[in-house]
PDB file of N, CA and C in Angstrom:
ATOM      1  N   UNK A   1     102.376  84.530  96.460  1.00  0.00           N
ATOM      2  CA  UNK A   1     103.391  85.467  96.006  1.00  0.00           C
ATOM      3  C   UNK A   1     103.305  85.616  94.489  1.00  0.00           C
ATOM      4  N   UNK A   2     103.295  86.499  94.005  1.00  0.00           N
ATOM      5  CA  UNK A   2     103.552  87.347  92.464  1.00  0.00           C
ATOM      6  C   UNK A   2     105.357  87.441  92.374  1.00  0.00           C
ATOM      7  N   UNK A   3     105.591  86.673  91.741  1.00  0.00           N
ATOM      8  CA  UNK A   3     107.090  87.228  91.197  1.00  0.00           C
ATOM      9  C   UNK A   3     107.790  87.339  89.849  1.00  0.00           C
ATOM     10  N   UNK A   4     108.672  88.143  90.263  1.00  0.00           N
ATOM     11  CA  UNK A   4     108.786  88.593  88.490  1.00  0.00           C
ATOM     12  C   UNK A   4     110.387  87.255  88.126  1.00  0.00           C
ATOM     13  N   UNK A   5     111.003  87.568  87.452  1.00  0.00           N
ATOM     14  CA  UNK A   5     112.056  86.304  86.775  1.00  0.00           C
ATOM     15  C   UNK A   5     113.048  86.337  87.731  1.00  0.00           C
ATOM     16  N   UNK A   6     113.439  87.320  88.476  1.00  0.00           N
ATOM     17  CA  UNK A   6     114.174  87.205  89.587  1.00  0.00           C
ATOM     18  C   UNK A   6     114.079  86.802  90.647  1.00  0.00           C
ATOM     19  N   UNK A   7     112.646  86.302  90.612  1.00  0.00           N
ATOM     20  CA  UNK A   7     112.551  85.959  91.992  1.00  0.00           C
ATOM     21  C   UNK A   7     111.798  87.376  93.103  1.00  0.00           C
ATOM     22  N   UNK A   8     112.084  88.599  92.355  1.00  0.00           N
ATOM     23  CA  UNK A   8     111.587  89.236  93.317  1.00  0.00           C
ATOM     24  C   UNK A   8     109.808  89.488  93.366  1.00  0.00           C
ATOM     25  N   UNK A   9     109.444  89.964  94.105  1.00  0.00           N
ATOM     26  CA  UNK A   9     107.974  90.849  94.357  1.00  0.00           C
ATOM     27  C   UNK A   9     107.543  91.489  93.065  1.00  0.00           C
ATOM     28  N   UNK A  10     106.633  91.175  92.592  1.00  0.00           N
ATOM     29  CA  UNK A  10     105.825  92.378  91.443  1.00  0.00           C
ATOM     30  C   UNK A  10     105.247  93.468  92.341  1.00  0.00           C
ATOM     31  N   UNK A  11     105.699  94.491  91.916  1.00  0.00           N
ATOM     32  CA  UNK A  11     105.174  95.714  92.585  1.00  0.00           C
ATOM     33  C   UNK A  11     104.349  96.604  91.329  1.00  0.00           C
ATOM     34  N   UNK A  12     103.050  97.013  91.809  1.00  0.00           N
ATOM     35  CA  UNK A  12     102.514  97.974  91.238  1.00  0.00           C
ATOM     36  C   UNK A  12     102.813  99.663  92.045  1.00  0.00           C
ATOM     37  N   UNK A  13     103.429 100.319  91.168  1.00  0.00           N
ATOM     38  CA  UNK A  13     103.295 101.742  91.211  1.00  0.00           C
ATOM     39  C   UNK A  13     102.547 102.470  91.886  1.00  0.00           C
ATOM     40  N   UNK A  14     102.547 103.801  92.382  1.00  0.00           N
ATOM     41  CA  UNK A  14     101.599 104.909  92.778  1.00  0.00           C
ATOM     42  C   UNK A  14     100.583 105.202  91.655  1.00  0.00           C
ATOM     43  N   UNK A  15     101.037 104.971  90.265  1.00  0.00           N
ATOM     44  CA  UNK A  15     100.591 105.830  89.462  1.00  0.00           C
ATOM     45  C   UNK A  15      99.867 104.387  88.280  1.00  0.00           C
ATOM     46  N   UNK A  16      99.815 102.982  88.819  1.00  0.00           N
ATOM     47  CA  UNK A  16      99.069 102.030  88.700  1.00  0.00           C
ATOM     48  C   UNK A  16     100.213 101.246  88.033  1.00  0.00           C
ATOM     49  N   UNK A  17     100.896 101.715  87.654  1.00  0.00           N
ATOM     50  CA  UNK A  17     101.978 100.791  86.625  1.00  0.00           C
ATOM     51  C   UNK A  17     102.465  99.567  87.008  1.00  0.00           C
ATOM     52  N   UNK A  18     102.730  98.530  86.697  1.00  0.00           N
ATOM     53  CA  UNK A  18     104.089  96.915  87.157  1.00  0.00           C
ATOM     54  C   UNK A  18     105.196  97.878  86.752  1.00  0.00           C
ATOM     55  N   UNK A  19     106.051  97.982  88.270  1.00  0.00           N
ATOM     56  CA  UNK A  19     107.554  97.999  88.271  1.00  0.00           C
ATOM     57  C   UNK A  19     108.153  97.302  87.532  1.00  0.00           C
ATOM     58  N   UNK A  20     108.045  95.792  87.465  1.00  0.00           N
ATOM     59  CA  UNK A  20     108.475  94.869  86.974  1.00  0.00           C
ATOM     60  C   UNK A  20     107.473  93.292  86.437  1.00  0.00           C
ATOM     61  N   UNK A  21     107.239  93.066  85.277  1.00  0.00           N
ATOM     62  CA  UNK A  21     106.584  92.220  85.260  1.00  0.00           C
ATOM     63  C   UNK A  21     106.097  90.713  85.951  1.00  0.00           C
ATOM     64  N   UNK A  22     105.402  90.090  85.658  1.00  0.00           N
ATOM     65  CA  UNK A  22     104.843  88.623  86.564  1.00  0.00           C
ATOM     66  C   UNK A  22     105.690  87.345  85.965  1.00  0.00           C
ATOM     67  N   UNK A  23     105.706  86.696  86.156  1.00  0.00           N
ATOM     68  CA  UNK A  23     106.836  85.663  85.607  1.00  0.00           C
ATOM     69  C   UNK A  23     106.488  84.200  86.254  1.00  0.00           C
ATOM     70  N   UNK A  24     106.399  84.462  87.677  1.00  0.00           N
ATOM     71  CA  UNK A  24     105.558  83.083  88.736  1.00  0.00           C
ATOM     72  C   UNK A  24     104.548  83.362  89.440  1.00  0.00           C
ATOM     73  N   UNK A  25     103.907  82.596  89.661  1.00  0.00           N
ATOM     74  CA  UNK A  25     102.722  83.054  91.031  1.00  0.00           C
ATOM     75  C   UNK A  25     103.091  81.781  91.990  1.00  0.00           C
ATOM     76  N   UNK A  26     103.195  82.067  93.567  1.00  0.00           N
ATOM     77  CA  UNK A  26     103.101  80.933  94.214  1.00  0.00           C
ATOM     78  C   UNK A  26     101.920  80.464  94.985  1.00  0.00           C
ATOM     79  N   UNK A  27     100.882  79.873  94.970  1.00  0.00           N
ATOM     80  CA  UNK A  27     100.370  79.289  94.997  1.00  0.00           C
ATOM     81  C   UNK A  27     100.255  78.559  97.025  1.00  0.00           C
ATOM     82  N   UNK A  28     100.775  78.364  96.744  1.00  0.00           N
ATOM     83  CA  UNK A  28     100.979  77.414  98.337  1.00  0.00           C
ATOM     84  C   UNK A  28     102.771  77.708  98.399  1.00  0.00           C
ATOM     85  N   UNK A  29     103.526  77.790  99.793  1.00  0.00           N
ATOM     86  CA  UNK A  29     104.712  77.830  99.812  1.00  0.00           C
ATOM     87  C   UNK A  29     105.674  76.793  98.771  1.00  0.00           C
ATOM     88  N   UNK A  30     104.947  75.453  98.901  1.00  0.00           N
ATOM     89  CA  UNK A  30     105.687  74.703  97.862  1.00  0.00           C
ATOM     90  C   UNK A  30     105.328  74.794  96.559  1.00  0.00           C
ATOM     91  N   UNK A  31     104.075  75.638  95.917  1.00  0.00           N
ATOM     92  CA  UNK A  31     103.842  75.095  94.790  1.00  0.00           C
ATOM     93  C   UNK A  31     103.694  76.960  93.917  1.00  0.00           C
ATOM     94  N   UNK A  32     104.959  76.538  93.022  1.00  0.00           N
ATOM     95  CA  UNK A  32     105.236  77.824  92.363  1.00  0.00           C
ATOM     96  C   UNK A  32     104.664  77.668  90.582  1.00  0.00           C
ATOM     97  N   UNK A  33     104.173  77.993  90.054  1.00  0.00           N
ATOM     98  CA  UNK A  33     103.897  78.036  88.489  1.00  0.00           C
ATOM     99  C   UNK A  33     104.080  78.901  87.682  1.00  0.00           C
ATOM    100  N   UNK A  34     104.343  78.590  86.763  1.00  0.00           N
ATOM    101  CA  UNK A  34     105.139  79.798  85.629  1.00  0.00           C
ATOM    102  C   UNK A  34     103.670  80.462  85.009  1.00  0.00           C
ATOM    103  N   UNK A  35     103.863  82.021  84.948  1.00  0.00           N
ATOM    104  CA  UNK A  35     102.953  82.724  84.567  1.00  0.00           C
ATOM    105  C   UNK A  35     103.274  82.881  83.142  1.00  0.00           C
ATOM    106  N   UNK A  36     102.183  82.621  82.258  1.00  0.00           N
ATOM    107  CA  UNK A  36     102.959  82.349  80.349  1.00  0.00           C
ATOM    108  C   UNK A  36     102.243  83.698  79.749  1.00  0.00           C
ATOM    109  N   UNK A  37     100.976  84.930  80.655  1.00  0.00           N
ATOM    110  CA  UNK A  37     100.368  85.614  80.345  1.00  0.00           C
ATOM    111  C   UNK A  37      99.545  86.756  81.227  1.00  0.00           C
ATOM    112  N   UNK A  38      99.109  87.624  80.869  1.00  0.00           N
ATOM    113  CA  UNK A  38      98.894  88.127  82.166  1.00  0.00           C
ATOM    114  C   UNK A  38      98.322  89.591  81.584  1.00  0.00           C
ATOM    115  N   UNK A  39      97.395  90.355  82.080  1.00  0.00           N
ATOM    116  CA  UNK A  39      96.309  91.683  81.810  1.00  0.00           C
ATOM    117  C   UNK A  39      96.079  92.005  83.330  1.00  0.00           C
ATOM    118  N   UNK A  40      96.580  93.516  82.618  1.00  0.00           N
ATOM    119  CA  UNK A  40      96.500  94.493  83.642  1.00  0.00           C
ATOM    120  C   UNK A  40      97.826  95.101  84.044  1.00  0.00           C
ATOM    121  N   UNK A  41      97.581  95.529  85.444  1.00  0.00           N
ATOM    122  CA  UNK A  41      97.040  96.048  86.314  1.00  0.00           C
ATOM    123  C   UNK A  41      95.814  96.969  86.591  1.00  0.00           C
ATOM    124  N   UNK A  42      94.784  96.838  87.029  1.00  0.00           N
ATOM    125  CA  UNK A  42      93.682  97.362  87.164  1.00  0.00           C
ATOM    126  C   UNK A  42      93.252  97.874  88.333  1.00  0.00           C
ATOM    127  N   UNK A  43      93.472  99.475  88.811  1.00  0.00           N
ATOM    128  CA  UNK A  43      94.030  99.834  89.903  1.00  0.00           C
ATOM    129  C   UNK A  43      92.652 100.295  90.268  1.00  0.00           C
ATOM    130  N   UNK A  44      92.159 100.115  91.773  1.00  0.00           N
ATOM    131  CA  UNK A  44      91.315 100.756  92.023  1.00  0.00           C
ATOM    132  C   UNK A  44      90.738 101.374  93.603  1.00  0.00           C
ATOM    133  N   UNK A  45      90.615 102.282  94.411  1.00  0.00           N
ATOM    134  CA  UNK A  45      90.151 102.738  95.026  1.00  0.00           C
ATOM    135  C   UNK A  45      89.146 102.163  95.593  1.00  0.00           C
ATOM    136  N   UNK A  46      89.419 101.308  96.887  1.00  0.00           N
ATOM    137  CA  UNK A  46      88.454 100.832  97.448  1.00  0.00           C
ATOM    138  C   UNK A  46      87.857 101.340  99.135  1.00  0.00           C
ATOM    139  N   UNK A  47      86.915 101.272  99.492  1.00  0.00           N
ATOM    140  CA  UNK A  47      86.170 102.027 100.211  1.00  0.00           C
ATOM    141  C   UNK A  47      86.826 103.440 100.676  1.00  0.00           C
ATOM    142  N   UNK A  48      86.769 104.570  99.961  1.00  0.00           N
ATOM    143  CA  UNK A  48      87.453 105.436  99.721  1.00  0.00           C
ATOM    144  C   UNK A  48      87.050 106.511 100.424  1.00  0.00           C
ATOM    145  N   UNK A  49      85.227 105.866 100.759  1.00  0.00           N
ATOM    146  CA  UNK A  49      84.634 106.975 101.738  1.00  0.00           C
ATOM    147  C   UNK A  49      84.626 106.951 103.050  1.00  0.00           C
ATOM    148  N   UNK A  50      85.754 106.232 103.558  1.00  0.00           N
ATOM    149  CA  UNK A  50      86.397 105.798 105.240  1.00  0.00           C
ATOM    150  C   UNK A  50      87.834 105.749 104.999  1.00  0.00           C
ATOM    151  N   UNK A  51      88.445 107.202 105.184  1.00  0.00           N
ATOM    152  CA  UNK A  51      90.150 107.561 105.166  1.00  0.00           C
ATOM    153  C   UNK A  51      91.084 106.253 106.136  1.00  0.00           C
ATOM    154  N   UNK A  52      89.857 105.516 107.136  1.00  0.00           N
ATOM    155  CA  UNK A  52      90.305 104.676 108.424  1.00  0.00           C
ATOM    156  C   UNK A  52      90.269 103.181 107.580  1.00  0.00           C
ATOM    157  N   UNK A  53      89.615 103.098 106.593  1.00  0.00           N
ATOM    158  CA  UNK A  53      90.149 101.713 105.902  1.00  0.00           C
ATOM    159  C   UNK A  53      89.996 101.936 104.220  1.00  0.00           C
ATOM    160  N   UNK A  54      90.581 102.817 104.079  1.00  0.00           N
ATOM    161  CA  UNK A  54      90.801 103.477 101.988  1.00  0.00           C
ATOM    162  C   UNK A  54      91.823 102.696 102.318  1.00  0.00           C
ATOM    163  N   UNK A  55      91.734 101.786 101.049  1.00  0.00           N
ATOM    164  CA  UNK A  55      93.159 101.140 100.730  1.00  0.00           C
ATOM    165  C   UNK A  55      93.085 101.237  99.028  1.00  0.00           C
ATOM    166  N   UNK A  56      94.298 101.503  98.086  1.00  0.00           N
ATOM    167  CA  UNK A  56      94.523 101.301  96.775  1.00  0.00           C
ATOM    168  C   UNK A  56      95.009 100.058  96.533  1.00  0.00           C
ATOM    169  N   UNK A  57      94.215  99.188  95.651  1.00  0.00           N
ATOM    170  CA  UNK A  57      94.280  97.911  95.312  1.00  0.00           C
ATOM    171  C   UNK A  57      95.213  97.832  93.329  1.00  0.00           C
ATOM    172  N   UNK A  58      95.192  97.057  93.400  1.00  0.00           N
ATOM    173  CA  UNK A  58      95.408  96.883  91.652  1.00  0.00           C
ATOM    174  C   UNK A  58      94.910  95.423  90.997  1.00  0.00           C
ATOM    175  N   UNK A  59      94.307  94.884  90.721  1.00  0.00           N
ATOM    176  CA  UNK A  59      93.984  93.496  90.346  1.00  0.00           C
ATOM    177  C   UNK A  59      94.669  93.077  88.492  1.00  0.00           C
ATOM    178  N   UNK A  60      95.007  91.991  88.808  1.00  0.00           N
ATOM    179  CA  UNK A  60      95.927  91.307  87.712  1.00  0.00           C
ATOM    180  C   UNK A  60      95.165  89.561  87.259  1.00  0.00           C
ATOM    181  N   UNK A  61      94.449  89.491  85.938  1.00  0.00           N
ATOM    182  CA  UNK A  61      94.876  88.774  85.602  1.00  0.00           C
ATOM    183  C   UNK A  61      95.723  87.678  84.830  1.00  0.00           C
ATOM    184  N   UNK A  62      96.019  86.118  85.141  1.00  0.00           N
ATOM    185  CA  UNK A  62      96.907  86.134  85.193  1.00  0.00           C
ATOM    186  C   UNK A  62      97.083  84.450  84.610  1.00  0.00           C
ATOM    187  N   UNK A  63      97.528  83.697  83.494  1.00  0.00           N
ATOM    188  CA  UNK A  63      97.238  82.806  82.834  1.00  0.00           C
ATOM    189  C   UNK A  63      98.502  81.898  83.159  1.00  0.00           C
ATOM    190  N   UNK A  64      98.410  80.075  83.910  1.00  0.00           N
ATOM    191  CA  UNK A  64      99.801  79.606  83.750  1.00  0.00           C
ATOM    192  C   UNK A  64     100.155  78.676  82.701  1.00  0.00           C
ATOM    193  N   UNK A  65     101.144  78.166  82.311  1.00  0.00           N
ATOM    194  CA  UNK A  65     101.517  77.400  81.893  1.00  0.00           C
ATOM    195  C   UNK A  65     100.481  75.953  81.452  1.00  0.00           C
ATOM    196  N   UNK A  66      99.647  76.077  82.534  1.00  0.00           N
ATOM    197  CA  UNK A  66      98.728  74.749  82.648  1.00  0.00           C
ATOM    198  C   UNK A  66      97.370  75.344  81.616  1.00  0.00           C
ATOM    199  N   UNK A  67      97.360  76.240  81.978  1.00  0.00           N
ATOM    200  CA  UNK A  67      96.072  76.966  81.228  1.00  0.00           C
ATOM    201  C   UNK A  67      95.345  77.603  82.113  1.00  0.00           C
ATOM    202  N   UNK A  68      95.755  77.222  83.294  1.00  0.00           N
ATOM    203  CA  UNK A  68      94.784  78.365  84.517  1.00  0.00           C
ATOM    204  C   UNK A  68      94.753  79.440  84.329  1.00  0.00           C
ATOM    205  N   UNK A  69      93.914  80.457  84.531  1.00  0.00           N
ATOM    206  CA  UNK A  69      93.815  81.484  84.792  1.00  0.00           C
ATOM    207  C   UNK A  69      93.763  82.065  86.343  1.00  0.00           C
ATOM    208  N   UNK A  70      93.987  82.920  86.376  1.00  0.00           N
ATOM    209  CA  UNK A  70      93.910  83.212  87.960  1.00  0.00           C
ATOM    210  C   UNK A  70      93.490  84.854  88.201  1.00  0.00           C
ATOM    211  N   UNK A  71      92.547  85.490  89.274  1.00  0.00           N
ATOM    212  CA  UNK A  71      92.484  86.905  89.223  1.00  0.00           C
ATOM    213  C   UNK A  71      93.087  87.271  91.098  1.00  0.00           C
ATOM    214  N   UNK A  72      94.091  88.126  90.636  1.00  0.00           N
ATOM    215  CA  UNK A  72      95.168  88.281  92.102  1.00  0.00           C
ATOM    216  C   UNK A  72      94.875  89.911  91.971  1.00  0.00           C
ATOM    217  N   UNK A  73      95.016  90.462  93.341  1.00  0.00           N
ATOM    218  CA  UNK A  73      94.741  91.782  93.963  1.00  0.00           C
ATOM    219  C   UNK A  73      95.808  91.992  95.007  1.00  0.00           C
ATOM    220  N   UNK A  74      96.627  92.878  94.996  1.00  0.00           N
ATOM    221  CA  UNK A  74      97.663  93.295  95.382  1.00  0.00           C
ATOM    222  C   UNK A  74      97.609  95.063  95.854  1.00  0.00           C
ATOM    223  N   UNK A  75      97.976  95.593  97.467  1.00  0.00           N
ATOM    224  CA  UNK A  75      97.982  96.384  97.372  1.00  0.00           C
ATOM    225  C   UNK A  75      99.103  97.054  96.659  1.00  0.00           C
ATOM    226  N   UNK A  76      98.757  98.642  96.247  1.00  0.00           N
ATOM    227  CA  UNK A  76      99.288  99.605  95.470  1.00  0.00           C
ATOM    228  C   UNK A  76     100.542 100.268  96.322  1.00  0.00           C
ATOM    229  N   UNK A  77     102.059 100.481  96.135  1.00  0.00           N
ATOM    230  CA  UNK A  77     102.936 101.289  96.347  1.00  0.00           C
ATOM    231  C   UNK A  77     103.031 101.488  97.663  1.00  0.00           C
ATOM    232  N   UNK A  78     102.437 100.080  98.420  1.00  0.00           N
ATOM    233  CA  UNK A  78     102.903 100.388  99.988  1.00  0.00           C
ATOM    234  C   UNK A  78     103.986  99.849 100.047  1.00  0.00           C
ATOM    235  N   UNK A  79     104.692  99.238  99.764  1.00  0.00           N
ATOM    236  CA  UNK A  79     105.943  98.328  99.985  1.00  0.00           C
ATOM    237  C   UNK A  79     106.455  97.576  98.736  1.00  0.00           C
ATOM    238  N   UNK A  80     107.766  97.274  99.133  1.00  0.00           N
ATOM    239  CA  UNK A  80     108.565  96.478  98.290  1.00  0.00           C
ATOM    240  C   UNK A  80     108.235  95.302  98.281  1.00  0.00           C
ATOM    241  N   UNK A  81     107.558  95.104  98.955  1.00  0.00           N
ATOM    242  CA  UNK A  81     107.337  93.292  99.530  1.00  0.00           C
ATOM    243  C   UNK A  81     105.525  93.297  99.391  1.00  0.00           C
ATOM    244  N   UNK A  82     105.009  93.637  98.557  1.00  0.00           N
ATOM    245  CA  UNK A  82     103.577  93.627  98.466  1.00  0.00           C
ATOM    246  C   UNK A  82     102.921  92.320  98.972  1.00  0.00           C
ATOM    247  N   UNK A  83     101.157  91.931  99.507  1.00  0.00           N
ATOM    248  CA  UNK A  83     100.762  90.732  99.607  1.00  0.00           C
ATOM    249  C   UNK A  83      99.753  91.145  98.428  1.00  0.00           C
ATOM    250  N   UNK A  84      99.753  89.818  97.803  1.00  0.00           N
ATOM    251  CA  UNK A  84      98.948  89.426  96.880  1.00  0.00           C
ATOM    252  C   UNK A  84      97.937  88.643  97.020  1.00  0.00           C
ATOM    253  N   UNK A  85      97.098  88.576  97.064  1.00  0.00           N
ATOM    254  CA  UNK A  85      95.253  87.343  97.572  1.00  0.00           C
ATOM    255  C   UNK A  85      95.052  87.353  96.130  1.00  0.00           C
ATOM    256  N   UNK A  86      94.944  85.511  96.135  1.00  0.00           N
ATOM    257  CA  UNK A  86      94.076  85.153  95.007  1.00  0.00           C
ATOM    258  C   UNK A  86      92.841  85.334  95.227  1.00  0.00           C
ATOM    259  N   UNK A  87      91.799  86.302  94.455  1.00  0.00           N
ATOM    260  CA  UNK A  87      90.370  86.326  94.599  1.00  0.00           C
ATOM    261  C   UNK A  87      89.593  85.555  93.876  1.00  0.00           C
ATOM    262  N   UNK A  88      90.376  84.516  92.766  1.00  0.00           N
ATOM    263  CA  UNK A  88      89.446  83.750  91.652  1.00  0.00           C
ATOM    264  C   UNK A  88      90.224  82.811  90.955  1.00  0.00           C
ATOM    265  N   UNK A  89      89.873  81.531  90.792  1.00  0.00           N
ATOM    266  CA  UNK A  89      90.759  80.857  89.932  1.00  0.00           C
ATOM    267  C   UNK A  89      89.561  80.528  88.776  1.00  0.00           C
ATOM    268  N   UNK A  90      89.720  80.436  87.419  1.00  0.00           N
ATOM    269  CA  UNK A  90      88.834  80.619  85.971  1.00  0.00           C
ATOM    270  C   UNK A  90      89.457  78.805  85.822  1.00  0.00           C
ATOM    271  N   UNK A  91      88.858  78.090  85.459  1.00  0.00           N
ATOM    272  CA  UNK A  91      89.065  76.774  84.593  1.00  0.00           C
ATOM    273  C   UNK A  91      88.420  76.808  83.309  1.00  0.00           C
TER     274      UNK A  91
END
């Protein structure tokens, strides 16, 4: 999960934007970490030449407290409740 200081969902926009900024990432259900930094959203059009699986992505990375870095991909403006996949953790 991506969440912003409230606790809620980071949502990226139609138009690529953060609704609301990153604040935690959770990690495993129990293990939440404070996000101290973070670049992007980086929105992009993926397999675009099959209407039967085009999906709009946005990728974020995303720096914690510890010094991790992390690169998370989130679909674009389907929902309030977005899923987020970690695709990379940087040490």
């Amino acid at each position: 999960d991506l969440l912003d200081a409230a606790g809620r969902a980071v949502v990226v926009g139609d138009r690529g934007a953060l609704v609301r900024p990153p604040s935690r990432l959770g990690l495993r259900r129990d293990s939440v970490v404070e996000v101290t930094s973070w670049a992007g959203p980086w929105p992009a059009d993926e397999r675009w030449w099959d209407p039967a699986s085009a999906v709009r992505v946005a990728r974020m990375q995303l720096v914690d407290a510890r010094g991790r870095a992390y690169l998370v991909a989130g679909e674009m403006a389907t929902s309030d409740e977005p899923r987020w996949v970690l695709e990379g953790i940087y040490d």
